[in-house]
C-alpha atoms as a PDB file:
ATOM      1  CA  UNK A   1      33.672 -11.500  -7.114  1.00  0.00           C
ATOM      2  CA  UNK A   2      34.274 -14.201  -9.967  1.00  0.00           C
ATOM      3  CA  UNK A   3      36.241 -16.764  -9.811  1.00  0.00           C
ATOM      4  CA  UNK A   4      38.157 -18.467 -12.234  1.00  0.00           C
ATOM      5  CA  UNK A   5      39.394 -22.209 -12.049  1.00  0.00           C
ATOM      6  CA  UNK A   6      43.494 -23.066 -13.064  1.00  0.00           C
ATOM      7  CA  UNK A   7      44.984 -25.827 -13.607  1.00  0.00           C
ATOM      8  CA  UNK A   8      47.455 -26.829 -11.148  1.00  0.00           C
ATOM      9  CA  UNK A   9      50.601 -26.847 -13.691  1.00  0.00           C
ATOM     10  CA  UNK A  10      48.835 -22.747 -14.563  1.00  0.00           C
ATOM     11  CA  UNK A  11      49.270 -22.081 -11.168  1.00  0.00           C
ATOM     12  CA  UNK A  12      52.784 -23.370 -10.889  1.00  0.00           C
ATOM     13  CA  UNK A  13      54.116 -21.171 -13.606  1.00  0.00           C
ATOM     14  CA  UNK A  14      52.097 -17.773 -11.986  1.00  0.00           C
ATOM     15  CA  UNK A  15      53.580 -18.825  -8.795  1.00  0.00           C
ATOM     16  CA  UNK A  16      57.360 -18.747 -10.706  1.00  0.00           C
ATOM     17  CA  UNK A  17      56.202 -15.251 -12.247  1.00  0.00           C
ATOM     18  CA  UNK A  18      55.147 -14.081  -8.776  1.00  0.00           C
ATOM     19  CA  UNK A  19      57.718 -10.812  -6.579  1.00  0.00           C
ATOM     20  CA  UNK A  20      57.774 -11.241  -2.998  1.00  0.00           C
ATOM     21  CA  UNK A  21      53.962 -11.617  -1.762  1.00  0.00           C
ATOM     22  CA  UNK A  22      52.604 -10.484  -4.938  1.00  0.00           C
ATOM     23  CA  UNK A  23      48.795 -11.286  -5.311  1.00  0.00           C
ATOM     24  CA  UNK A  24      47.505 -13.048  -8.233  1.00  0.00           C
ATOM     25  CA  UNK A  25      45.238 -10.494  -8.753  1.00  0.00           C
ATOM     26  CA  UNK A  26      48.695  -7.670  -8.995  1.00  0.00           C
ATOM     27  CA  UNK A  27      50.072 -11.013 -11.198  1.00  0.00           C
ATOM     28  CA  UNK A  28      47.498 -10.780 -13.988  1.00  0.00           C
ATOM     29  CA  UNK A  29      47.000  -6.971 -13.796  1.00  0.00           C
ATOM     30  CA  UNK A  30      50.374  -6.714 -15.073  1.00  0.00           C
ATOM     31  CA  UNK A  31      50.493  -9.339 -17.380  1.00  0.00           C
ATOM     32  CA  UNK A  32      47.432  -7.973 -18.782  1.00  0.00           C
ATOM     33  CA  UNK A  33      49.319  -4.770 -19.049  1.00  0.00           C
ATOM     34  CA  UNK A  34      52.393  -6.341 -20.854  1.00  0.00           C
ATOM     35  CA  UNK A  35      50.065  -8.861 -23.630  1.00  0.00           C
ATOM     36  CA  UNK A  36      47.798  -5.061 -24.584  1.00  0.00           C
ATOM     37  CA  UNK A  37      51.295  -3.180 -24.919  1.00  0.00           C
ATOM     38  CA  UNK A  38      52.641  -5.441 -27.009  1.00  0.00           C
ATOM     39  CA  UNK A  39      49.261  -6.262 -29.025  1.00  0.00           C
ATOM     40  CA  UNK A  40      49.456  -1.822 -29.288  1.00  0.00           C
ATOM     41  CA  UNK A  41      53.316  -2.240 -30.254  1.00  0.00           C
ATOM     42  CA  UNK A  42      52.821  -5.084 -32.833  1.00  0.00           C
ATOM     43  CA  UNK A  43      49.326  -3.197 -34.223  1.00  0.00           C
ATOM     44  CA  UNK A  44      51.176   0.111 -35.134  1.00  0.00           C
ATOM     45  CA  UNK A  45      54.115  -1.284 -36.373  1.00  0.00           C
ATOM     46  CA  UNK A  46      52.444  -2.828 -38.986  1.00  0.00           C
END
């Protein structure tokens, strides 16, 4: 598995974004999901 380095103040702010015991893994899955919708959104609207 890779593993990618963060700066302490990076992992802060995950650790604010973070529900419950969500992993970081579940963390950047979804904000994956959210930056490609709105990349889709902003691409067809114009």
């Amino acid at each position: 598995m890779p593993t990618v380095e963060l700066e302490e103040e990076t992992v802060e702010r995950l650790d604010g974004l973070r529900i419950e015991d969500e992993s970081y893994d579940e963390l950047v899955v979804e904000l994956i999901n959210i930056y490609e919708a709105s990349e889709f959104t902003l691409f067809h609207a114009g």
